[in-house]
Protein backbone atom coordinates (compact mmCIF):
# COMPACT_ATOMS: atom_id res chain seq x y z
CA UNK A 1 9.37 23.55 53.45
CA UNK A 2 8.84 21.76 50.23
CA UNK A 3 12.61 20.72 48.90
CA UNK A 4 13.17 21.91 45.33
CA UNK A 5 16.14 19.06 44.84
CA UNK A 6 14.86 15.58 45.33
CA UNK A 7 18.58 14.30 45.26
CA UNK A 8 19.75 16.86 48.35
CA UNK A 9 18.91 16.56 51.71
CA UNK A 10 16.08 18.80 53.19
CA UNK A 11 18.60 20.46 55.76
CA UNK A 12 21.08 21.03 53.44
CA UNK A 13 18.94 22.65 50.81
CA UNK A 14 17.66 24.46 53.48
CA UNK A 15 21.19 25.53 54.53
CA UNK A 16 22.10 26.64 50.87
CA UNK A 17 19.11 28.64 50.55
CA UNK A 18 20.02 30.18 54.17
CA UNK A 19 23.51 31.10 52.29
CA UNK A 20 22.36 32.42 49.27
CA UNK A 21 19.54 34.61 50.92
CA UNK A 22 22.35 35.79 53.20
CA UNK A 23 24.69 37.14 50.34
CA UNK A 24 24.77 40.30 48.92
CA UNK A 25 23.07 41.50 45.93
CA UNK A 26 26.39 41.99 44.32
CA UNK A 27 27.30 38.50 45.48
CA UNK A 28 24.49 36.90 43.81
CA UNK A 29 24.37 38.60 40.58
CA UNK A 30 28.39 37.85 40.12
CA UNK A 31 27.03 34.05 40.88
CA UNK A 32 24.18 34.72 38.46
CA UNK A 33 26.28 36.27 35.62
CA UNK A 34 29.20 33.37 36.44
CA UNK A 35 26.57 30.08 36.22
CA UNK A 36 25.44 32.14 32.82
CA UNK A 37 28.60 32.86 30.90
CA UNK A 38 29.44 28.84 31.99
CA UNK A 39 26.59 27.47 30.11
CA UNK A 40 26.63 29.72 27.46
CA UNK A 41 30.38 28.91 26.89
CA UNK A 42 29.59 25.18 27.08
CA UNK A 43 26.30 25.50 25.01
CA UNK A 44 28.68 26.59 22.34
CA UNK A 45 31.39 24.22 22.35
CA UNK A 46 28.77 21.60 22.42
CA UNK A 47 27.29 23.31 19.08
CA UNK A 48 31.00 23.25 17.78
CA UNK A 49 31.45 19.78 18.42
CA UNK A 50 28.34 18.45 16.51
CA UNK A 51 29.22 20.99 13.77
CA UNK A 52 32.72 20.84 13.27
CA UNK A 53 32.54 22.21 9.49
CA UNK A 54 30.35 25.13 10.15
CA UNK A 55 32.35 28.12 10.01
CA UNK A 56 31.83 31.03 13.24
CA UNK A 57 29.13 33.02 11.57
CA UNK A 58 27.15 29.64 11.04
CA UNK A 59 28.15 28.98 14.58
CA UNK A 60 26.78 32.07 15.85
CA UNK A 61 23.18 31.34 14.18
CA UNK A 62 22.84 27.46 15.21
CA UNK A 63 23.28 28.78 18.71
CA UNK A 64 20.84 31.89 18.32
CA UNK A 65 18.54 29.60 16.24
CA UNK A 66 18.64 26.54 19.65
CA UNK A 67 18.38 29.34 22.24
CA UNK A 68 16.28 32.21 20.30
CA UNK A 69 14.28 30.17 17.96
CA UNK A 70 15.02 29.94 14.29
CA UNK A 71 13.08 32.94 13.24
CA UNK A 72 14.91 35.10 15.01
CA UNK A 73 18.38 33.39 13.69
CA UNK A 74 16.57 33.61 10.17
CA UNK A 75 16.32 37.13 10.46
CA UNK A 76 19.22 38.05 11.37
CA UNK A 77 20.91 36.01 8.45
CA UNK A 78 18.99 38.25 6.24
CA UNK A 79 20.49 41.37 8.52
CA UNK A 80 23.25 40.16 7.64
CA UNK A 81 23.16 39.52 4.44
CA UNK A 82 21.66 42.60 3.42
CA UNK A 83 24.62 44.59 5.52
CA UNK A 84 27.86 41.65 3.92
CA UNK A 85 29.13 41.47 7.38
């Protein structure tokens, strides 16, 4: 087996895989949906952070604009615009 980690040790990569193939499905999407919501959460107070004046609307579009591309965030400033929310 090829390791995917260069910095873990071929048995115990091999061993986590083991584990994680062994889980449930329900197991693995709540680990999924966990690792997710963590680095969304953190994506966003990183954004905060560098852009302590922007207000949560502005927020809201610097992340969709880093993650989603700025088109998309363009867009739906305009969305919103058009509907004053």
């Amino acid at each position: 087996m090829i390791t995917q980690s260069p910095d873990t040790h071929p048995k115990i990569e091999e061993l986590l895989i083991s584990l994680i193939r062994s889980s449930s499905t329900a197991k693995r999407i709540s680990r999924v949906r966990s690792l997710s919501e963590s680095t969304i959460r953190l994506s966003r107070r990183a954004i905060m952070r560098a852009n302590p004046d922007l207000d949560k609307k502005e927020l809201n579009l610097k992340f969709i604009s880093y993650h989603y591309g700025e088109k998309l965030a363009g867009l739906l400033r305009e969305y919103m615009e058009t509907r004053s929310l």
